[in-house]
C-alpha atoms as a PDB file:
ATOM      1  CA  UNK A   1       0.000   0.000   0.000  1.00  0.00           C
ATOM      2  CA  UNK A   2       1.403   3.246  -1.072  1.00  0.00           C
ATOM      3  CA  UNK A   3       0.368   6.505   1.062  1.00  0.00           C
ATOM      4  CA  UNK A   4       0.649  10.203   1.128  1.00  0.00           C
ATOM      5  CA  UNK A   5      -0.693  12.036   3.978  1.00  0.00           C
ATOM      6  CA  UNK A   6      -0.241  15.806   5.303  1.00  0.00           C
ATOM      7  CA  UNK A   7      -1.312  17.850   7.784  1.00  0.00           C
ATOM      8  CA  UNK A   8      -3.694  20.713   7.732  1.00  0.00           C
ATOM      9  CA  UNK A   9      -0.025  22.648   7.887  1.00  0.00           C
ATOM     10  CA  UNK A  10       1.621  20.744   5.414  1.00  0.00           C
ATOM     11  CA  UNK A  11       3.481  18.832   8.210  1.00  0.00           C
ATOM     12  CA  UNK A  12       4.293  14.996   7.625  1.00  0.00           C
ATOM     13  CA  UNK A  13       3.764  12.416   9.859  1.00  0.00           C
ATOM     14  CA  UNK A  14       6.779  10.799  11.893  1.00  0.00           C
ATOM     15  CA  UNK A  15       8.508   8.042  10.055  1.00  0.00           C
ATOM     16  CA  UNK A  16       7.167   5.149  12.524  1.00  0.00           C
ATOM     17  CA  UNK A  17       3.565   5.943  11.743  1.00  0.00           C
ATOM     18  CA  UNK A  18       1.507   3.076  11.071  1.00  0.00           C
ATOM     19  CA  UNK A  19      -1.688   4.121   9.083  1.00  0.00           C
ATOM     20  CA  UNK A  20      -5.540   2.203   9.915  1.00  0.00           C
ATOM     21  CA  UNK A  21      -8.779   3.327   9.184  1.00  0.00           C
ATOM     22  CA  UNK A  22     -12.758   2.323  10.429  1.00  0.00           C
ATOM     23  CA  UNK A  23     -14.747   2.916   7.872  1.00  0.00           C
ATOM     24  CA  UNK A  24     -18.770   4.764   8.561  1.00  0.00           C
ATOM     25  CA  UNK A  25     -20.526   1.505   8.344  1.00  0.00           C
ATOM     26  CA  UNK A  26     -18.100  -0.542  11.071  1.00  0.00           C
ATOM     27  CA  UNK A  27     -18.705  -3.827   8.916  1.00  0.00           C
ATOM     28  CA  UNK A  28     -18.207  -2.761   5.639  1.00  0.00           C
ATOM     29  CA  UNK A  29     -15.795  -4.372   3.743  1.00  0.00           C
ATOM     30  CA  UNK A  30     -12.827  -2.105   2.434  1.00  0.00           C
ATOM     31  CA  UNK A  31     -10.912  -1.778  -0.438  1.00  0.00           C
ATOM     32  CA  UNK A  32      -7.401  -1.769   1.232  1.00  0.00           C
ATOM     33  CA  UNK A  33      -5.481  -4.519   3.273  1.00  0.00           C
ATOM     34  CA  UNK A  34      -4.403  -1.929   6.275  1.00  0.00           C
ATOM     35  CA  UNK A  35      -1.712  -4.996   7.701  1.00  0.00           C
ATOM     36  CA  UNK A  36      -0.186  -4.832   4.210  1.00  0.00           C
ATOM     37  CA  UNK A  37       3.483  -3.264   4.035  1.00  0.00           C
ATOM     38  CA  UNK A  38       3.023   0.450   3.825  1.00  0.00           C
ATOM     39  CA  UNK A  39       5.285   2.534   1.816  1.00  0.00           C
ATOM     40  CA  UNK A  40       5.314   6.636   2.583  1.00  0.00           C
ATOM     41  CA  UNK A  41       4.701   9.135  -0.569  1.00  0.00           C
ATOM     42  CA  UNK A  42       6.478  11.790   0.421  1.00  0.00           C
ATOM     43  CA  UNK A  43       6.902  13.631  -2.911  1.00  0.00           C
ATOM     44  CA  UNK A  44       3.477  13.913  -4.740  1.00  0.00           C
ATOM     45  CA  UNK A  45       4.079  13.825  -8.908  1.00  0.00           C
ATOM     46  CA  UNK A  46       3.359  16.999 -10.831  1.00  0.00           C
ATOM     47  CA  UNK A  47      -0.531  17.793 -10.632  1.00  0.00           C
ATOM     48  CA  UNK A  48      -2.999  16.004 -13.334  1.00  0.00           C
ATOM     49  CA  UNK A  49      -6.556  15.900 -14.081  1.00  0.00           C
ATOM     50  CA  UNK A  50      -9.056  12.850 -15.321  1.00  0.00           C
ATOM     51  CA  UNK A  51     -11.403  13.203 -18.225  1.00  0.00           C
ATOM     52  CA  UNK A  52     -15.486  12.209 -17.339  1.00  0.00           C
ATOM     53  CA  UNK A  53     -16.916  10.723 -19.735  1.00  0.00           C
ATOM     54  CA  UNK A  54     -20.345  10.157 -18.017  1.00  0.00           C
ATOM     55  CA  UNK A  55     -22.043  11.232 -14.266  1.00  0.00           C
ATOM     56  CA  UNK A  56     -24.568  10.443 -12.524  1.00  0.00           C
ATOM     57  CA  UNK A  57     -25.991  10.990  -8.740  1.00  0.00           C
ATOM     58  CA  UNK A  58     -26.905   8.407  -6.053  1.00  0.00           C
ATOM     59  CA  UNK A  59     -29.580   9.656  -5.050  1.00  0.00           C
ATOM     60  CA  UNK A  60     -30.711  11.940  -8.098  1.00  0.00           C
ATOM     61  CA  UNK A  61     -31.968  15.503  -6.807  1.00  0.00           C
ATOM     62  CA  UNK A  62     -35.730  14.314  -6.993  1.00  0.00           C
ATOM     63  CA  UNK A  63     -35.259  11.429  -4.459  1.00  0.00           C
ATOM     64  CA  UNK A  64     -32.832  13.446  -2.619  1.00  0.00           C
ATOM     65  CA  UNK A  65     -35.423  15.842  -1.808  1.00  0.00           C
ATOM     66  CA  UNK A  66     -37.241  13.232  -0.565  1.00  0.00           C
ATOM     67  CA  UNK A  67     -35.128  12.063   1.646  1.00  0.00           C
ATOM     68  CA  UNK A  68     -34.630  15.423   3.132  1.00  0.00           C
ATOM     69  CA  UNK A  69     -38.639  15.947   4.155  1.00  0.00           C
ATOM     70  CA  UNK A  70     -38.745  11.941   5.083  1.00  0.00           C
ATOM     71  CA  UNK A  71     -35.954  12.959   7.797  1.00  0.00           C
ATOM     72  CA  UNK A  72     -37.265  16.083   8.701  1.00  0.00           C
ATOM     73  CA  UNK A  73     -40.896  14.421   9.356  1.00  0.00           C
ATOM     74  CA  UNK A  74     -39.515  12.480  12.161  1.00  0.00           C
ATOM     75  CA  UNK A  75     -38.239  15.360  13.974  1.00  0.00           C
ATOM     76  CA  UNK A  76     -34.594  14.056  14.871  1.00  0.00           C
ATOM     77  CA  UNK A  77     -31.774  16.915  16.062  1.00  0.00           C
ATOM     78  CA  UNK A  78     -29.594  16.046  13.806  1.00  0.00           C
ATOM     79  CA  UNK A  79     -28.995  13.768  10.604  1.00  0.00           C
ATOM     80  CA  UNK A  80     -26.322  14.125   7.949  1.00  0.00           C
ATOM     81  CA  UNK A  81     -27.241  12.722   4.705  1.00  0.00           C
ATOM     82  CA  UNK A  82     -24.741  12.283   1.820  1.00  0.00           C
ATOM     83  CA  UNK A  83     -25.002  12.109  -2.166  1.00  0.00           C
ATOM     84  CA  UNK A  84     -22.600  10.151  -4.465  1.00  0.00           C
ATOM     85  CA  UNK A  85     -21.609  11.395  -7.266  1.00  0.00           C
ATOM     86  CA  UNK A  86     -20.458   8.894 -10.172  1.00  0.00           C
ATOM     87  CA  UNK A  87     -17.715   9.834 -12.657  1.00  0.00           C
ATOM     88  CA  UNK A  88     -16.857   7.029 -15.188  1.00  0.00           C
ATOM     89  CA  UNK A  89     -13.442   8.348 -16.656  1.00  0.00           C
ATOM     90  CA  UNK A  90     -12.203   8.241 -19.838  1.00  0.00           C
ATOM     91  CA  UNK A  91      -9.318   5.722 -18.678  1.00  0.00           C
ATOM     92  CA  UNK A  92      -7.831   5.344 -14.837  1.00  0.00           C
ATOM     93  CA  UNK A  93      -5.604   8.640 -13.640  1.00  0.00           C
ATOM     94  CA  UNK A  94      -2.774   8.666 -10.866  1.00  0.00           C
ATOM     95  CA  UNK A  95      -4.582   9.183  -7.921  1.00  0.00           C
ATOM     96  CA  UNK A  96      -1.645  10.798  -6.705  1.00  0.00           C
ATOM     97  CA  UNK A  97      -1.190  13.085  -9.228  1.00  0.00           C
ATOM     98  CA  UNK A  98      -4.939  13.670  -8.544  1.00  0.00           C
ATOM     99  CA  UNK A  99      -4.116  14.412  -5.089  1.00  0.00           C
ATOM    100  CA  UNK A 100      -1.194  16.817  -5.846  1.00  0.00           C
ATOM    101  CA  UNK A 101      -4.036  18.823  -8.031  1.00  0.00           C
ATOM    102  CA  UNK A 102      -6.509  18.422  -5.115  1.00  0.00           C
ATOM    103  CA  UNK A 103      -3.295  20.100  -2.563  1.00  0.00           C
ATOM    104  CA  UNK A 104      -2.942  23.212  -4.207  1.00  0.00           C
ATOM    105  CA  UNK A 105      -6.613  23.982  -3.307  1.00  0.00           C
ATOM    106  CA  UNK A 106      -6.770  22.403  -0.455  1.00  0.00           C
ATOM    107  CA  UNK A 107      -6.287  25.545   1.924  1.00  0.00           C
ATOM    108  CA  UNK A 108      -6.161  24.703   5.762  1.00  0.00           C
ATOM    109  CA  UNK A 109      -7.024  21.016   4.849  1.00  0.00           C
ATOM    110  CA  UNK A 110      -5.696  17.405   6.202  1.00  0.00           C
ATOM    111  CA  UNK A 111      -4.833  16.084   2.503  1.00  0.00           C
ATOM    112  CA  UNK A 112      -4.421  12.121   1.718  1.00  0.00           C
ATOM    113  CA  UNK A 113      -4.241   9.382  -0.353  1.00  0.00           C
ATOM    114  CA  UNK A 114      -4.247   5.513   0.033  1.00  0.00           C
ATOM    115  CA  UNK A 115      -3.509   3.759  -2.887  1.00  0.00           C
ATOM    116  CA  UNK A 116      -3.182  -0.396  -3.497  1.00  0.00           C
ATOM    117  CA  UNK A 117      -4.014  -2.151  -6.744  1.00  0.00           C
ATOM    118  CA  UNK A 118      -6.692  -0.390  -8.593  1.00  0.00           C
ATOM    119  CA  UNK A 119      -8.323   1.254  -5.536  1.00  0.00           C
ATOM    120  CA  UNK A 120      -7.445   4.699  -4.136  1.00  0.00           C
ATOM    121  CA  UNK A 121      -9.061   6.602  -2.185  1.00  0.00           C
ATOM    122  CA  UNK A 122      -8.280  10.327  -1.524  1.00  0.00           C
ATOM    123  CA  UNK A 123      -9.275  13.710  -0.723  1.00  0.00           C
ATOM    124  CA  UNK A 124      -9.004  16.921   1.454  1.00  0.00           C
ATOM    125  CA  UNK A 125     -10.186  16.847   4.963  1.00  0.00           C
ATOM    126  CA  UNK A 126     -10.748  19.967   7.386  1.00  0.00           C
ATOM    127  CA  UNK A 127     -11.701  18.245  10.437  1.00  0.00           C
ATOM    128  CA  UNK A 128      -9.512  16.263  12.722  1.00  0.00           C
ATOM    129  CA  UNK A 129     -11.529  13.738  14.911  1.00  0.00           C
ATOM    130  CA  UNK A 130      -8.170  13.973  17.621  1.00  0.00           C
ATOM    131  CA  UNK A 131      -5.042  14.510  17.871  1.00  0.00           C
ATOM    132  CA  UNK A 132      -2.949  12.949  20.976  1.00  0.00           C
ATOM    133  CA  UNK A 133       0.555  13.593  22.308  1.00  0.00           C
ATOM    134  CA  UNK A 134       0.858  11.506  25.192  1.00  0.00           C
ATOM    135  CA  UNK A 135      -1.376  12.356  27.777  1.00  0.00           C
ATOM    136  CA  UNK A 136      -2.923  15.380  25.985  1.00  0.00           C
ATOM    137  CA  UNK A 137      -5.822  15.147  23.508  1.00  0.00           C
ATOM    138  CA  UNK A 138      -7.194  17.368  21.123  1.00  0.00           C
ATOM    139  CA  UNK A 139     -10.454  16.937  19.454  1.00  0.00           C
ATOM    140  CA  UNK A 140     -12.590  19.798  17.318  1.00  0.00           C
ATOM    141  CA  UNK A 141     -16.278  20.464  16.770  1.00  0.00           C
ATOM    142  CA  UNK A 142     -17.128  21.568  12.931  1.00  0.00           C
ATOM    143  CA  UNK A 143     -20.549  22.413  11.300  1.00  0.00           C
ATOM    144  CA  UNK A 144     -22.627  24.297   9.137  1.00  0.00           C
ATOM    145  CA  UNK A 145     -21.404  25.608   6.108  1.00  0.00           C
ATOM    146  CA  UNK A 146     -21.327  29.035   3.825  1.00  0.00           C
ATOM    147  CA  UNK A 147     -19.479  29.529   0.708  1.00  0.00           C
ATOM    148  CA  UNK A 148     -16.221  31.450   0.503  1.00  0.00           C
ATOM    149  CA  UNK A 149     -16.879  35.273  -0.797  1.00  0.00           C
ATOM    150  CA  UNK A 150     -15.131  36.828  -4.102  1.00  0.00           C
ATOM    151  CA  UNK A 151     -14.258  39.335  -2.217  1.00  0.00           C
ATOM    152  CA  UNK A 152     -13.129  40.547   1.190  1.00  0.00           C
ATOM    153  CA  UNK A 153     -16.351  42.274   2.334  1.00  0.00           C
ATOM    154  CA  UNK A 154     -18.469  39.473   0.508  1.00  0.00           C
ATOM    155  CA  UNK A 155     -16.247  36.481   2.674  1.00  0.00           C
ATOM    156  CA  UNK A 156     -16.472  38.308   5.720  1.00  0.00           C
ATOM    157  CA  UNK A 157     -20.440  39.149   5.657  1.00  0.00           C
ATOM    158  CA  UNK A 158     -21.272  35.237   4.928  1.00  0.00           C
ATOM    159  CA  UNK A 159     -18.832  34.333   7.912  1.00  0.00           C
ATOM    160  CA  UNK A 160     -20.814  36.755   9.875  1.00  0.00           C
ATOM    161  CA  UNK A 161     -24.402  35.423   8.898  1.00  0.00           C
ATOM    162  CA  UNK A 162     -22.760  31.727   9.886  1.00  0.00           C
ATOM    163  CA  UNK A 163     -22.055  33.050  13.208  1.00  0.00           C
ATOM    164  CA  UNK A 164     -25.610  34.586  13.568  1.00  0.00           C
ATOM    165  CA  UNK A 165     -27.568  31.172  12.213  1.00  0.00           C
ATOM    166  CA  UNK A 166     -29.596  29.712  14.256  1.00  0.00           C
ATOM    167  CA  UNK A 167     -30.062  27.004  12.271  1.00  0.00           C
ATOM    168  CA  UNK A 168     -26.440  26.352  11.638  1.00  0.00           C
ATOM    169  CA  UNK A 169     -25.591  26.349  15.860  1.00  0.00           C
ATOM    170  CA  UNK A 170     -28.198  23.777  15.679  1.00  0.00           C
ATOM    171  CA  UNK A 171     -25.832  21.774  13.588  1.00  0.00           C
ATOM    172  CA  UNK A 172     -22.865  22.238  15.529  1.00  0.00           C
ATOM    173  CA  UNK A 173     -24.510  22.016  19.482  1.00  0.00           C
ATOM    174  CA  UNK A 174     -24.941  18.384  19.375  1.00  0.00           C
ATOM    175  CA  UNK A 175     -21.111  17.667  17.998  1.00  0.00           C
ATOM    176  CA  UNK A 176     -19.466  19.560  21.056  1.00  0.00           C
ATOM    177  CA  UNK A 177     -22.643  17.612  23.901  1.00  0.00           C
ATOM    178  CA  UNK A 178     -21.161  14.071  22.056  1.00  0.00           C
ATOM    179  CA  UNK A 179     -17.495  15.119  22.251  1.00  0.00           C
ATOM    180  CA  UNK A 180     -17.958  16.042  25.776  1.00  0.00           C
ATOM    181  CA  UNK A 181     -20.487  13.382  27.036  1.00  0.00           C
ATOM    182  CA  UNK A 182     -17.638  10.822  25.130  1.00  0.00           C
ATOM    183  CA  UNK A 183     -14.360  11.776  26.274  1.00  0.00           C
ATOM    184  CA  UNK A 184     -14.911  13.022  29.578  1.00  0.00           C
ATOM    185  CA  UNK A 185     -14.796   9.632  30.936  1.00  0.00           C
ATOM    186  CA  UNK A 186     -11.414   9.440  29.390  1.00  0.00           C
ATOM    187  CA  UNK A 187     -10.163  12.798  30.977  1.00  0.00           C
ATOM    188  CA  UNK A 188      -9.320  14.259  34.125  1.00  0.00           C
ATOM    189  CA  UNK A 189     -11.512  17.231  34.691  1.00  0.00           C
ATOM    190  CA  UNK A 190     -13.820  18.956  31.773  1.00  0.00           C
ATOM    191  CA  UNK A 191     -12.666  19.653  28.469  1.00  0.00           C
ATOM    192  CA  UNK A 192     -11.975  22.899  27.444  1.00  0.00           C
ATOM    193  CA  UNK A 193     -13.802  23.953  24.604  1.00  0.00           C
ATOM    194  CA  UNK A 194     -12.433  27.983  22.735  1.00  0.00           C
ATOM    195  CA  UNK A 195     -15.336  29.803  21.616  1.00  0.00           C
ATOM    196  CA  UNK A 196     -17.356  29.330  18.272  1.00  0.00           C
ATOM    197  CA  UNK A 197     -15.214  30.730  15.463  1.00  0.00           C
ATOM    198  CA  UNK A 198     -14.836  30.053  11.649  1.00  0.00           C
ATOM    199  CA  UNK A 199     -12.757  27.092  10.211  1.00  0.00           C
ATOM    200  CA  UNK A 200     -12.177  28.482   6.744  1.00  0.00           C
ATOM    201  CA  UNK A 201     -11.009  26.080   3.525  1.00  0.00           C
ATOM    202  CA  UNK A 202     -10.842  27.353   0.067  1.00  0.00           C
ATOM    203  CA  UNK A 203     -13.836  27.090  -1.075  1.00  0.00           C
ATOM    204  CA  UNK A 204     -16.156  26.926   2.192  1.00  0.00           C
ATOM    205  CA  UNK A 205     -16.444  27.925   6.139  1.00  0.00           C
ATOM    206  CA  UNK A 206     -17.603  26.021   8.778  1.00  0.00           C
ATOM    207  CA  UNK A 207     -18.679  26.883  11.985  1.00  0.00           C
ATOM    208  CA  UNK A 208     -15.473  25.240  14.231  1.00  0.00           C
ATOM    209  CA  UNK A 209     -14.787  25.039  17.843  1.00  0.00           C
ATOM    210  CA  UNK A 210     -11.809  22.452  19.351  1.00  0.00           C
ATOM    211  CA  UNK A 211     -11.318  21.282  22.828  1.00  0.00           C
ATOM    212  CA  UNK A 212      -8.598  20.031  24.725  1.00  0.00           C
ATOM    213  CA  UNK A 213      -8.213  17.806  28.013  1.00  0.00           C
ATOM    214  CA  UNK A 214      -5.672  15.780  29.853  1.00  0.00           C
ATOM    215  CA  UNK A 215      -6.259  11.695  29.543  1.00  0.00           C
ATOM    216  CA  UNK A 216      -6.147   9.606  33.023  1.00  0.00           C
ATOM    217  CA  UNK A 217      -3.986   6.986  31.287  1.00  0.00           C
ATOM    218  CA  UNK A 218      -2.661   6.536  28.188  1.00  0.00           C
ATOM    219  CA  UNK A 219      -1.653   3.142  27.516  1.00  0.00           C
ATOM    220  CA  UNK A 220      -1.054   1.177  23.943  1.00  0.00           C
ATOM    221  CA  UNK A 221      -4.941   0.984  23.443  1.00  0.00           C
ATOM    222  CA  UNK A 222      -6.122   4.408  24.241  1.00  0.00           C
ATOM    223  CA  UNK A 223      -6.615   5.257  20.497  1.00  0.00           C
ATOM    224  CA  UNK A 224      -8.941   2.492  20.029  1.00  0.00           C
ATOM    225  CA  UNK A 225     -10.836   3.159  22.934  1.00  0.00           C
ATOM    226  CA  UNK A 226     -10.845   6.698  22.131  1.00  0.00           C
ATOM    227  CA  UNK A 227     -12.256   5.746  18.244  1.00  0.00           C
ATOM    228  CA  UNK A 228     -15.002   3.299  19.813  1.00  0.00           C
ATOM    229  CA  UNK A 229     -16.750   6.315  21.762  1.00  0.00           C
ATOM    230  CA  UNK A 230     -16.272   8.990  19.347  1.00  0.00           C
ATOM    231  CA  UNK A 231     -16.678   7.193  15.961  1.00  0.00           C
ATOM    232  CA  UNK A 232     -19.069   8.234  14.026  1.00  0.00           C
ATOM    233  CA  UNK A 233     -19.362  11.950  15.819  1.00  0.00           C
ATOM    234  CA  UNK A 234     -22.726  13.386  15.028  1.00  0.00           C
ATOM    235  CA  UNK A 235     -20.451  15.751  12.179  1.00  0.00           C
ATOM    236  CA  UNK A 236     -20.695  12.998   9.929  1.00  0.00           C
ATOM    237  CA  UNK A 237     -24.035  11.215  11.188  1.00  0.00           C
ATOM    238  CA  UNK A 238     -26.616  12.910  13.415  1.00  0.00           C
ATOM    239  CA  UNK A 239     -27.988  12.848  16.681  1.00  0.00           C
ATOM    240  CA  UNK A 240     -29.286  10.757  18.505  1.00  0.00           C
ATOM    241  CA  UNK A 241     -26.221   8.161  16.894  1.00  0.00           C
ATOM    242  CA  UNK A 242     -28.042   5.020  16.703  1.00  0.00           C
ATOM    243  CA  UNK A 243     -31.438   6.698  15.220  1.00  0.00           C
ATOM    244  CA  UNK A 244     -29.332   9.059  12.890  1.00  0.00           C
ATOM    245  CA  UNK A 245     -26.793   5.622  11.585  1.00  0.00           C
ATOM    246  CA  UNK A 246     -30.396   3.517  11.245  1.00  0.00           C
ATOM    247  CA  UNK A 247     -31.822   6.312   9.067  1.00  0.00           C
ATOM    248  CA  UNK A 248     -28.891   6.916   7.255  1.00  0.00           C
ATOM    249  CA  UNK A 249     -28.707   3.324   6.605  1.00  0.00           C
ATOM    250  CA  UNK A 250     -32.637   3.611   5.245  1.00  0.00           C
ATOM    251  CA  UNK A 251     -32.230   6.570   2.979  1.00  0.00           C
ATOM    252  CA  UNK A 252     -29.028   6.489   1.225  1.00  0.00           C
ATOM    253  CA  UNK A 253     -29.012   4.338  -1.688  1.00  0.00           C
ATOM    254  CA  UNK A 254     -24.994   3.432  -1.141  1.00  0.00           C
ATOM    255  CA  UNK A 255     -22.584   2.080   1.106  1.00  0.00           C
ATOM    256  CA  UNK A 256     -20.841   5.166   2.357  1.00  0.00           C
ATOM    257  CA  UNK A 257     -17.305   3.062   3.482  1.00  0.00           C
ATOM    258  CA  UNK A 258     -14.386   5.350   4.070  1.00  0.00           C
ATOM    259  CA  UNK A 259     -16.338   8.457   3.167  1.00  0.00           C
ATOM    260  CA  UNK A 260     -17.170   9.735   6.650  1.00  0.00           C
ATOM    261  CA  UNK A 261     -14.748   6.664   8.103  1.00  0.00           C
ATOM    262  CA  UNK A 262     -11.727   7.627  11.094  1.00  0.00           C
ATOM    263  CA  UNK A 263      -8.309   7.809   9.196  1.00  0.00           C
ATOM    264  CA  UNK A 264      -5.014   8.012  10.552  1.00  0.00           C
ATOM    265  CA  UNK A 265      -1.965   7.126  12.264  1.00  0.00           C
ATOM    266  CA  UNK A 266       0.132   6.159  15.763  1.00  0.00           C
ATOM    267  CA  UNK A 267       3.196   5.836  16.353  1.00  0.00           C
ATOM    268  CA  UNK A 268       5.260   5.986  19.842  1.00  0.00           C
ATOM    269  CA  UNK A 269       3.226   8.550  22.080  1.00  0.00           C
ATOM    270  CA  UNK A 270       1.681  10.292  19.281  1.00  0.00           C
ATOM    271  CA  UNK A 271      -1.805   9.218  17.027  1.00  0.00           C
ATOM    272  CA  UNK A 272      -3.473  11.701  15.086  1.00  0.00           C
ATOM    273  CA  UNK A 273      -7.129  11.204  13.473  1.00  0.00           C
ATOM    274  CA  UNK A 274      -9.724  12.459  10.629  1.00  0.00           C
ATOM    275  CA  UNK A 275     -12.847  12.370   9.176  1.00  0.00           C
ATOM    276  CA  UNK A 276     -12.515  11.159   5.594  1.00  0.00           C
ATOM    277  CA  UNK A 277     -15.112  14.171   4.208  1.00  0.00           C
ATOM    278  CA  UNK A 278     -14.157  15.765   0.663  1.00  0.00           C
ATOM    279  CA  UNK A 279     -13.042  12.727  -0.596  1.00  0.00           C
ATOM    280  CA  UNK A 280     -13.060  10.611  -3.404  1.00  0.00           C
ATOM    281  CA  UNK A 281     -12.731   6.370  -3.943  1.00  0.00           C
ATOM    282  CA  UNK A 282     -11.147   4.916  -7.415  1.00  0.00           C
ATOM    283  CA  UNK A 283     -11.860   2.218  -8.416  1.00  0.00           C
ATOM    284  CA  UNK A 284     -10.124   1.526 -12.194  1.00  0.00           C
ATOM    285  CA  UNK A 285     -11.621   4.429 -14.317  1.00  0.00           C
ATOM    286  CA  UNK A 286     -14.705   5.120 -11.976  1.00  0.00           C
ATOM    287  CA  UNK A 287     -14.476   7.537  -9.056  1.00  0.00           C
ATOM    288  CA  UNK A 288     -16.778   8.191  -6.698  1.00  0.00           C
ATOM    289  CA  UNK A 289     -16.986  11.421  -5.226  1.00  0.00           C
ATOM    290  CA  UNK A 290     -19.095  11.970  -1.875  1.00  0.00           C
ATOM    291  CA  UNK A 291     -19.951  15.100   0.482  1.00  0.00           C
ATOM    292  CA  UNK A 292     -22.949  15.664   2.723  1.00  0.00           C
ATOM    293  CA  UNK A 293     -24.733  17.803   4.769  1.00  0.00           C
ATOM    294  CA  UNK A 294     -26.557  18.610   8.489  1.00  0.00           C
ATOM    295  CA  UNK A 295     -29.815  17.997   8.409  1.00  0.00           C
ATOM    296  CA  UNK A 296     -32.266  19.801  11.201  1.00  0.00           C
ATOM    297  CA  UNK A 297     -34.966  21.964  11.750  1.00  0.00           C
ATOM    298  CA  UNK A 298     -34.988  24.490   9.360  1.00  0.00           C
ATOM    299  CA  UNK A 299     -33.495  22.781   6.859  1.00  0.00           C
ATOM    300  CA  UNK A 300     -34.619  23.134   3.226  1.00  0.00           C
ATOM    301  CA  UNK A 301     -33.780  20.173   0.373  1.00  0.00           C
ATOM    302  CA  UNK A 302     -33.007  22.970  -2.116  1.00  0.00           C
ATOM    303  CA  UNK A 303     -30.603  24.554  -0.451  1.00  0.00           C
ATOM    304  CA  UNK A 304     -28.930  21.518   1.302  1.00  0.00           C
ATOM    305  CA  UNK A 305     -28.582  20.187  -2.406  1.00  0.00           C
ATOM    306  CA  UNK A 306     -26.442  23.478  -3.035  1.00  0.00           C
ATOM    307  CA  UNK A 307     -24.629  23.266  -0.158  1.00  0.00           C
ATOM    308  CA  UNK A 308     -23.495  19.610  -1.867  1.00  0.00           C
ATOM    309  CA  UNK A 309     -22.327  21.050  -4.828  1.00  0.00           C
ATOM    310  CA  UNK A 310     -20.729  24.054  -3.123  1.00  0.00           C
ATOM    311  CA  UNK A 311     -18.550  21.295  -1.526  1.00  0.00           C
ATOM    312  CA  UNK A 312     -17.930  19.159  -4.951  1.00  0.00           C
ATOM    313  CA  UNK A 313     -16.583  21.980  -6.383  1.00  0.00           C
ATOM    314  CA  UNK A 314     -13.594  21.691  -5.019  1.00  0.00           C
ATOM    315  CA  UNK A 315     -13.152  18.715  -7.411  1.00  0.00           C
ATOM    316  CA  UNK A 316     -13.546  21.352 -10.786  1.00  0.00           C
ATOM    317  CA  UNK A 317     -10.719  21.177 -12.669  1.00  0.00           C
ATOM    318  CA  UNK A 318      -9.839  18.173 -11.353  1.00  0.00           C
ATOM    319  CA  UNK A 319     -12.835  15.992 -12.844  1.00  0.00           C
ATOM    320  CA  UNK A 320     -12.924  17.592 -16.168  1.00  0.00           C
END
């Protein structure tokens, strides 16, 4: 298995890093043998993009809107419901060199790639699900979602109407109760959570907050236990979990897999982890290319169906 991975600062990870992954559905079946050897990319090749020769959506808009008011009927906080989108290429690219095109817009980002045989699966992550160096553990809170402005003023006023949604705080409340409810009992004293500011990528802004505590132990299996409580956070699912992962399960016509899955590494004293969002799988010379969205009160299919296409545009240019 050949990988490139680097930080949302461009910073590589130690040389004894062992790379794993869980995908969203804990029993699906994945693409890549993680106990294989595992060589490091550290130089990607000069950028590159693939031709489509055909797409389609799973779901198409009309079904996705239905989807949308079936969830909303039931009145849950929180579900996030994804779309697939289908590219059959005109022959199979380099994922790598698809991920070096991918990097250079790929502003304050987590950008990866896992590549063995004729699978690959890459893309550019903004949200860490924790980062731990030795007894200290990071973890972040990220949600709702406004295009990046043309200009200055134009950025800044959609930032500012993120801050002030209602709807949006909706989305991100019940990510910082689950992070707190689910590592507390893993931490001495509360976590420490900074205020509610703006995570901003290149071509959208999220509503972002991060914690940090200090863990009671942390032996060889601390990760794990850490990814069992936090795994799927309600980011990438919903809330309550297990009414939000059922639903999910009933609605989306495909197997989401690494899409929304923990990625990442340990190695002595040190583990870092994401949430495999903005990404893409390969498989021979058909990609599939996945993002989704918060669903709750207030929430209207029309615009959540934008808000999936403002985040597949970071693939333009890429995905000719």
């Amino acid at each position: 298995m050949n990988i490139y991975w680097a930080s949302r600062e461009g910073i590589l990870p130690p040389e004894d890093a062992r790379f794993s992954c869980i995908p969203f559905e804990k029993d699906a079946a994945l693409p890549f043998d993680f106990t294989a050897p595992q060589a490091r990319v550290k130089t990607l090749p000069p950028p590159a993009a693939a031709t489509v020769v055909k797409r389609s959506y799973l779901p198409e808009k009309s079904e996705w809107v239905s989807s949308v008011k079936s969830a909303l009927s039931l009145g849950m906080p929180k579900v996030v419901l994804a779309r697939c989108q289908v590219l059959e290429l005109a022959n199979r690219p380099d994922p790598f060199a698809l991920t070096a095109a991918l990097q250079e817009r790929s502003k304050a980002s987590y950008v990866f790639c896992f590549s063995q045989g004729d699978a690959a699966f890459f893309g550019a992550s903004p949200e860490r699900l924790f980062y731990r160096q030795g007894e200290r553990v990071y973890s972040e809170a990220m949600a709702g979602t406004r295009p990046r402005g043309k200009t200055l003023e134009e950025d800044d006023r959609l930032g500012e109407e993120l801050l002030e949604s209602g709807k949006d705080f909706r989305e991100l409340l019940p990510v910082r109760q689950f992070l707190e409810e689910a590592l507390s009992p893993f931490c001495e004293g509360p976590l420490d959570f900074s205020p509610v500011s703006l995570h901003k990528t290149q071509n959208v802004q999220h509503l972002y907050s991060c914690c940090k505590a200090v863990l009671k132990n942390f032996g060889s299996g601390i990760d794990r236990e850490i990814l069992s409580k936090i795994h799927p956070t309600p980011a990438l699912c919903g809330f309550p979990s297990d009414a939000a992962f059922s639903l999910i399960r009933k609605l989306e016509p495909f197997q989401r897999g690494l899409y929304g899955g923990a990625l990442g590494w340990s190695s002595e004293g040190v583990s870092e982890w994401i949430v495999g969002i903005r990404s893409c799988l390969l498989l021979g010379s058909r990609a599939y290319l996945y993002s989704g969205t918060g669903i709750v009160a207030g929430s209207d299919p029309e615009e959540e169906w934008e808000e999936l296409n403002q985040k597949g545009r970071l693939y333009e240019g890429i995905f000719l």
